[in-house]
PDB file of N, CA and C in Angstrom:
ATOM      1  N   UNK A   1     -21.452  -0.707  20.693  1.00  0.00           N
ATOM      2  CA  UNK A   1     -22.198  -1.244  19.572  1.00  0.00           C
ATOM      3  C   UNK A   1     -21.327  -1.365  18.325  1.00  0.00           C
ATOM      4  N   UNK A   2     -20.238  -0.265  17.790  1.00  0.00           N
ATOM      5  CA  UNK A   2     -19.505  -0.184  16.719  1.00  0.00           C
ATOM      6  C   UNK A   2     -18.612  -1.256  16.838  1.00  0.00           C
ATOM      7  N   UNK A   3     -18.272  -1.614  18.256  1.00  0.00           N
ATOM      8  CA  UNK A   3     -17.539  -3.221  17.695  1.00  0.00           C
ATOM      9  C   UNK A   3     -18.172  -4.555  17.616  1.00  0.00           C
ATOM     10  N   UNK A   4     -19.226  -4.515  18.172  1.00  0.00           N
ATOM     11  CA  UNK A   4     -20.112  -5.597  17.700  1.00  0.00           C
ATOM     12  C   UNK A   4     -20.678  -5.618  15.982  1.00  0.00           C
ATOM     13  N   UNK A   5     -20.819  -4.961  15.516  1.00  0.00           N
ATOM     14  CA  UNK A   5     -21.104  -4.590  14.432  1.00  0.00           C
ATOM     15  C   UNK A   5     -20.166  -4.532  13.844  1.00  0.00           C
ATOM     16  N   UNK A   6     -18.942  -4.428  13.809  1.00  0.00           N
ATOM     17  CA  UNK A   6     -17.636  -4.820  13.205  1.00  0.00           C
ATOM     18  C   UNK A   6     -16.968  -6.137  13.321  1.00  0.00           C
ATOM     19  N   UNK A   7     -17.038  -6.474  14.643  1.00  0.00           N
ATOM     20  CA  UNK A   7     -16.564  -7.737  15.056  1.00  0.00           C
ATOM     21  C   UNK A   7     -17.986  -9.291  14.020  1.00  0.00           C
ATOM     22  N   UNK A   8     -19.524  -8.232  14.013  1.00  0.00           N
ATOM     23  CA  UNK A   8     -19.936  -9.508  13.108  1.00  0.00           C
ATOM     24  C   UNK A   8     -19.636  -9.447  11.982  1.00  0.00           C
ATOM     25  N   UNK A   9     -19.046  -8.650  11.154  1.00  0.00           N
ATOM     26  CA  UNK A   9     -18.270  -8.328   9.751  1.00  0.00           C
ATOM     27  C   UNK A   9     -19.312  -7.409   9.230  1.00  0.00           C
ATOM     28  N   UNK A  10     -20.034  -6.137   9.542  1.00  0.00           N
ATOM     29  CA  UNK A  10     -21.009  -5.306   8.909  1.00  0.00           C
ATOM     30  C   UNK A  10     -20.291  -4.241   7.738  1.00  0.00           C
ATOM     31  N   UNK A  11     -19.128  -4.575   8.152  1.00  0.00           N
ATOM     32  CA  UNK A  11     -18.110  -3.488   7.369  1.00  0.00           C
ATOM     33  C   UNK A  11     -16.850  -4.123   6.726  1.00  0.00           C
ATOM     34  N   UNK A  12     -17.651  -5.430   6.852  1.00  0.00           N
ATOM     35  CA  UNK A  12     -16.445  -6.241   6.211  1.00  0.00           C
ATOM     36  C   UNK A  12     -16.775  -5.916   4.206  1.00  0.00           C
ATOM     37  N   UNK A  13     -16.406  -6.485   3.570  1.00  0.00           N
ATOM     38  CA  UNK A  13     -16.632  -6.007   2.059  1.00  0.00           C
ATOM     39  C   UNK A  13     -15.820  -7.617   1.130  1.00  0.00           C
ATOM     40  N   UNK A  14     -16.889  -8.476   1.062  1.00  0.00           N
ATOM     41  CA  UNK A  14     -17.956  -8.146   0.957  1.00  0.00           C
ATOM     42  C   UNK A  14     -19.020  -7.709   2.470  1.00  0.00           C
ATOM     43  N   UNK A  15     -20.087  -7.639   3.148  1.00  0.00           N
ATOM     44  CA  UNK A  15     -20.546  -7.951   4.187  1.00  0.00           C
ATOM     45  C   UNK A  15     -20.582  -9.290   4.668  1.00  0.00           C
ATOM     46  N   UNK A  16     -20.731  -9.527   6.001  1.00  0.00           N
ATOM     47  CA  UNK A  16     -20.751 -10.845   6.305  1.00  0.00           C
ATOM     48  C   UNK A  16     -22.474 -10.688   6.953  1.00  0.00           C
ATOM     49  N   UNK A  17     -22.850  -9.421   7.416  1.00  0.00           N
ATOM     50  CA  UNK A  17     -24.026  -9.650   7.933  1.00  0.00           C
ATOM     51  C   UNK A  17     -25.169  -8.249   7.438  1.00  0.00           C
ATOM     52  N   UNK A  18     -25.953  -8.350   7.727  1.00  0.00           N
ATOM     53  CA  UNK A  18     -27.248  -7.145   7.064  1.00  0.00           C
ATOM     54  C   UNK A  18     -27.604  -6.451   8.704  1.00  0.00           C
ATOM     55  N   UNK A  19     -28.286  -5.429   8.192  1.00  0.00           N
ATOM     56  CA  UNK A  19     -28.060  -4.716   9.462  1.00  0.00           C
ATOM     57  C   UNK A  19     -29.954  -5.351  10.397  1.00  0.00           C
ATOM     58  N   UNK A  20     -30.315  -6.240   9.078  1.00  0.00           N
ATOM     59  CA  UNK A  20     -31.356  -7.145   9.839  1.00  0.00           C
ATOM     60  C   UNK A  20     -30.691  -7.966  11.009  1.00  0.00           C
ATOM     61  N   UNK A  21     -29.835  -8.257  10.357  1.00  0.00           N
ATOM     62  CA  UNK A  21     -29.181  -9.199  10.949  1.00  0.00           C
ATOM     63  C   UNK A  21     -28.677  -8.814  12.665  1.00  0.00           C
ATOM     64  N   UNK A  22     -28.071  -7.505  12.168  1.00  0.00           N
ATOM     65  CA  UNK A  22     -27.420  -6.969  13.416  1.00  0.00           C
ATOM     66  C   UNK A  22     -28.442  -6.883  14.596  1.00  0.00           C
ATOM     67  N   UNK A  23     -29.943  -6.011  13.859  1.00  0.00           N
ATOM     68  CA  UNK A  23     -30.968  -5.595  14.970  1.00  0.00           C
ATOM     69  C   UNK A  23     -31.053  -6.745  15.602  1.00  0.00           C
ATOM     70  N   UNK A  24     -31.364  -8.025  15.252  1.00  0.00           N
ATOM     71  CA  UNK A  24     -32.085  -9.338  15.936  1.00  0.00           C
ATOM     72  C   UNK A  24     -31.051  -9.902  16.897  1.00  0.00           C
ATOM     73  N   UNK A  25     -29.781 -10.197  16.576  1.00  0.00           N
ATOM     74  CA  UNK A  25     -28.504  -9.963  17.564  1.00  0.00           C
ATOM     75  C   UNK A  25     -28.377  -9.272  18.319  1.00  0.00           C
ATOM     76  N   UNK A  26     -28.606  -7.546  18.281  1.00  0.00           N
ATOM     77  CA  UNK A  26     -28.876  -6.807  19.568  1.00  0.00           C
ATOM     78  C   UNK A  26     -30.194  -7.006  20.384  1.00  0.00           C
ATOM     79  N   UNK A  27     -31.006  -7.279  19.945  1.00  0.00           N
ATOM     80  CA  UNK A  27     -33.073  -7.438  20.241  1.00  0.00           C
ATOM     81  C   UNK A  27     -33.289  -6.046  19.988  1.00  0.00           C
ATOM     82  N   UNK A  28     -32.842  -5.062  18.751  1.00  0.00           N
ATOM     83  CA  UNK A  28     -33.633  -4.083  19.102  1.00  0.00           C
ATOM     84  C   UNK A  28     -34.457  -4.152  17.084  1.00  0.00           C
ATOM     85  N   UNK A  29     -34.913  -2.999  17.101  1.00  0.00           N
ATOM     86  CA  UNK A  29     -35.608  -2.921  15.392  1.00  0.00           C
ATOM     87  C   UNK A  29     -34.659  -2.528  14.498  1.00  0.00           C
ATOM     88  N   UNK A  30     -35.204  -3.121  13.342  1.00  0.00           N
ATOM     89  CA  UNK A  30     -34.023  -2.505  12.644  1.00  0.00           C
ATOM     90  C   UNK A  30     -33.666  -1.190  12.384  1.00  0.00           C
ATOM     91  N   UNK A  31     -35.376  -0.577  12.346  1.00  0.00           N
ATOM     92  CA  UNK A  31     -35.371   1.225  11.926  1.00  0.00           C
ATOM     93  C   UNK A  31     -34.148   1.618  13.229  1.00  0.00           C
ATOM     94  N   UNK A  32     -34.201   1.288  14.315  1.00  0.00           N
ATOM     95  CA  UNK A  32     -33.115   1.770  15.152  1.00  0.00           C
ATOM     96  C   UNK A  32     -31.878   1.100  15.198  1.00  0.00           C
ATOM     97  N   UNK A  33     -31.625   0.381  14.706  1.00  0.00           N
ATOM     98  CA  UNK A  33     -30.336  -0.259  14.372  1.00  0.00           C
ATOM     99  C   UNK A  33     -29.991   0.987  13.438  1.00  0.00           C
ATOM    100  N   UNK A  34     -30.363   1.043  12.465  1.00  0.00           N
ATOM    101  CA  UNK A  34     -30.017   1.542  11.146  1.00  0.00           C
ATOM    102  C   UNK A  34     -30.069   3.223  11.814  1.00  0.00           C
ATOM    103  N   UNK A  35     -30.761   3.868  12.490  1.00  0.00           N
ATOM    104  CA  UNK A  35     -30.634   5.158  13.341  1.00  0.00           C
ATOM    105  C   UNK A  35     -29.201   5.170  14.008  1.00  0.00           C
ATOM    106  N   UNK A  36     -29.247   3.908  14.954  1.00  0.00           N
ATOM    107  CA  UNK A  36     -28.355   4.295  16.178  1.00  0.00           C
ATOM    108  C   UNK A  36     -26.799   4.251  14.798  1.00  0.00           C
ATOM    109  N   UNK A  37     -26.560   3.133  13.849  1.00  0.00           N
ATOM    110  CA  UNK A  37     -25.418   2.984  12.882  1.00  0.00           C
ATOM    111  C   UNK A  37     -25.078   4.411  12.148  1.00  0.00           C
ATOM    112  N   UNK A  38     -26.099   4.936  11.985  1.00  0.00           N
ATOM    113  CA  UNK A  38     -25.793   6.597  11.112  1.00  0.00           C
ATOM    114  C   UNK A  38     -25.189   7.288  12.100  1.00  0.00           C
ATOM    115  N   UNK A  39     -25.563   7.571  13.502  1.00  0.00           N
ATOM    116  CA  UNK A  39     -25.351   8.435  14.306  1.00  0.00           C
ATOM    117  C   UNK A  39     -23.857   7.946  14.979  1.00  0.00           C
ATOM    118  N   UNK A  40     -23.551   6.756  15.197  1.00  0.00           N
ATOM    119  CA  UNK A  40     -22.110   5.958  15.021  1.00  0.00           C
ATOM    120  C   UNK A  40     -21.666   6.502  14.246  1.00  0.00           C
ATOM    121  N   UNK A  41     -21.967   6.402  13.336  1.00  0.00           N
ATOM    122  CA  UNK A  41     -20.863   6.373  12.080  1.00  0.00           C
ATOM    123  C   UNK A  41     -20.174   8.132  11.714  1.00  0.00           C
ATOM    124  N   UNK A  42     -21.784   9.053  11.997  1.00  0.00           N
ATOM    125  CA  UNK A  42     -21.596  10.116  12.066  1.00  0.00           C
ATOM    126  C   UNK A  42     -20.568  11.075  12.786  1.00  0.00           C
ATOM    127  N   UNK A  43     -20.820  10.239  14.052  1.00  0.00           N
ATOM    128  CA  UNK A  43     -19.775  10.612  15.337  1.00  0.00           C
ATOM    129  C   UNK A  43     -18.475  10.516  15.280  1.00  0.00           C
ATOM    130  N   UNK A  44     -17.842   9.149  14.514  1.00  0.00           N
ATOM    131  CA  UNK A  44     -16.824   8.618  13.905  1.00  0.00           C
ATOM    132  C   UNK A  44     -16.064   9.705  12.814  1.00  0.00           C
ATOM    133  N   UNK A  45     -16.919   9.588  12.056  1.00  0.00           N
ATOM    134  CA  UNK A  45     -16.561  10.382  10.389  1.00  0.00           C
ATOM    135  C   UNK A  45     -16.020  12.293  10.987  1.00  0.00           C
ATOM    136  N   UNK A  46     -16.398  12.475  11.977  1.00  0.00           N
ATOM    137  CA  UNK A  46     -16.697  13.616  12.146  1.00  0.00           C
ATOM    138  C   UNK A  46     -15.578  14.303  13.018  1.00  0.00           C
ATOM    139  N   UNK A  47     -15.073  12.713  13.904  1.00  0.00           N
ATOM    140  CA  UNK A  47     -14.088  13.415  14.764  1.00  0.00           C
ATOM    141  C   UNK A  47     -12.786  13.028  14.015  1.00  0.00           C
ATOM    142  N   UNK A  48     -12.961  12.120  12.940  1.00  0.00           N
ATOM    143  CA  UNK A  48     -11.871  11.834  12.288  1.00  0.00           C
ATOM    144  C   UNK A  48     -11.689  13.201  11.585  1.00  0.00           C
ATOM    145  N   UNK A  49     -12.601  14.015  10.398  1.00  0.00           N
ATOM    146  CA  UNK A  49     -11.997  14.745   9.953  1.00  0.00           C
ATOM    147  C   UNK A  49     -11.689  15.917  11.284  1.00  0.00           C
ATOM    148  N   UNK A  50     -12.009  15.781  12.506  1.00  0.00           N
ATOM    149  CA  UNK A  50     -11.757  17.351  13.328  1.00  0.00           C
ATOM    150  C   UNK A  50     -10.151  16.938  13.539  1.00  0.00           C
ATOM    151  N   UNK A  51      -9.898  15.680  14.055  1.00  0.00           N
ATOM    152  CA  UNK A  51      -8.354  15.909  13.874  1.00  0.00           C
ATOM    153  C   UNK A  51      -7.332  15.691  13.121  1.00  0.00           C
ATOM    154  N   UNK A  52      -8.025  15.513  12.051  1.00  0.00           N
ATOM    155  CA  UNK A  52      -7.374  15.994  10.695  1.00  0.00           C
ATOM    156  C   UNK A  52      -6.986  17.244  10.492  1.00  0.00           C
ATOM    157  N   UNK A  53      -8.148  18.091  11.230  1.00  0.00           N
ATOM    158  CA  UNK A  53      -8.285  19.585  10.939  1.00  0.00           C
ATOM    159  C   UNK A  53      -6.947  20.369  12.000  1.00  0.00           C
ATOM    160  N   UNK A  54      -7.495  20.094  13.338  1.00  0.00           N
ATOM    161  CA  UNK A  54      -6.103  19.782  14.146  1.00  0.00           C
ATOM    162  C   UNK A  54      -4.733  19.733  13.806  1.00  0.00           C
ATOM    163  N   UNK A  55      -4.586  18.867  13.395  1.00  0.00           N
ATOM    164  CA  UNK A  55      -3.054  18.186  12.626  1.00  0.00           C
ATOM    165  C   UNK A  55      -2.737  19.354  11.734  1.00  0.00           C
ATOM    166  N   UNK A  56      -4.079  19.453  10.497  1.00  0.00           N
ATOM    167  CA  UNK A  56      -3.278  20.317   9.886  1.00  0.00           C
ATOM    168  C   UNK A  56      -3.103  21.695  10.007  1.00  0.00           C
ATOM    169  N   UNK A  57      -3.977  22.446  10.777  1.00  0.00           N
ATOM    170  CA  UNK A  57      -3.542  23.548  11.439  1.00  0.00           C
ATOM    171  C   UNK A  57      -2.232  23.964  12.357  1.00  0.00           C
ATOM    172  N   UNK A  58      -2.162  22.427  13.433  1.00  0.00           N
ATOM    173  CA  UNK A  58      -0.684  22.736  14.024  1.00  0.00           C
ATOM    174  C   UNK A  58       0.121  23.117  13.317  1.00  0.00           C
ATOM    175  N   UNK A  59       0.511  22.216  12.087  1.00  0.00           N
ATOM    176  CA  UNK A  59       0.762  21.952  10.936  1.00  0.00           C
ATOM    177  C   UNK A  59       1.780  23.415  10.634  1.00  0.00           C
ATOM    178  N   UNK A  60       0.632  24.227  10.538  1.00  0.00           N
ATOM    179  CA  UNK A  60       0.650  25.568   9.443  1.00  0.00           C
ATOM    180  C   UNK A  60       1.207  26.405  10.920  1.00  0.00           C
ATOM    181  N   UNK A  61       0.931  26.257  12.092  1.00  0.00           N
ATOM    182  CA  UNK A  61       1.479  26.588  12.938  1.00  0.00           C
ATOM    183  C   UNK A  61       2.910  26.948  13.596  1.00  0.00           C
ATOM    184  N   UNK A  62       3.719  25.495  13.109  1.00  0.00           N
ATOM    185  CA  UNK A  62       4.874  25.142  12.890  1.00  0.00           C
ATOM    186  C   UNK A  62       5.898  26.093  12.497  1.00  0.00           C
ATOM    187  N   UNK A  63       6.910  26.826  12.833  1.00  0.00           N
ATOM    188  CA  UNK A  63       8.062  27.260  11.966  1.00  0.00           C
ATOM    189  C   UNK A  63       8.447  26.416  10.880  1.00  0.00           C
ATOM    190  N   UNK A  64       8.894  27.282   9.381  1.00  0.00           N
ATOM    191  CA  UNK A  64       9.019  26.329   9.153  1.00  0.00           C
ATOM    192  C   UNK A  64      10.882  26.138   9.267  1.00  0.00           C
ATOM    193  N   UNK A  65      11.635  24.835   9.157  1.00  0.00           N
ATOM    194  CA  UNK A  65      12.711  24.451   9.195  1.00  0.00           C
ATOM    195  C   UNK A  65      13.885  24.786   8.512  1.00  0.00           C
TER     196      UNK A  65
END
């Protein structure tokens, strides 16, 4: 779904499409468009900062040089 929703420009800036837009393109509602996009996005945001967290722990792990 996150590349369909990217690929129609939802995250483009300005937008190219509304997330009305998106539901009627998938056939589903928007209240769940706009559900299933938080929980995307959530999933996203979340593993980005874990291996951030990762990185910088190895990080501190490291000898340093």
């Amino acid at each position: 779904m996150l590349s369909t929703v990217a690929d129609r420009g939802y995250y483009d800036t300005p937008r190219r499409c509304t997330q009305e837009d998106l539901a009627d393109a998938l056939g589903i509602a928007k209240s769940t468009c706009s559900e299933t996009l938080h929980r995307a996005e959530e999933w996203v945001i979340k593993r980005f900062i874990d291996s951030r967290t990762e990185r910088d722990d190895s990080e501190r792990l490291e000898p340093p040089v």
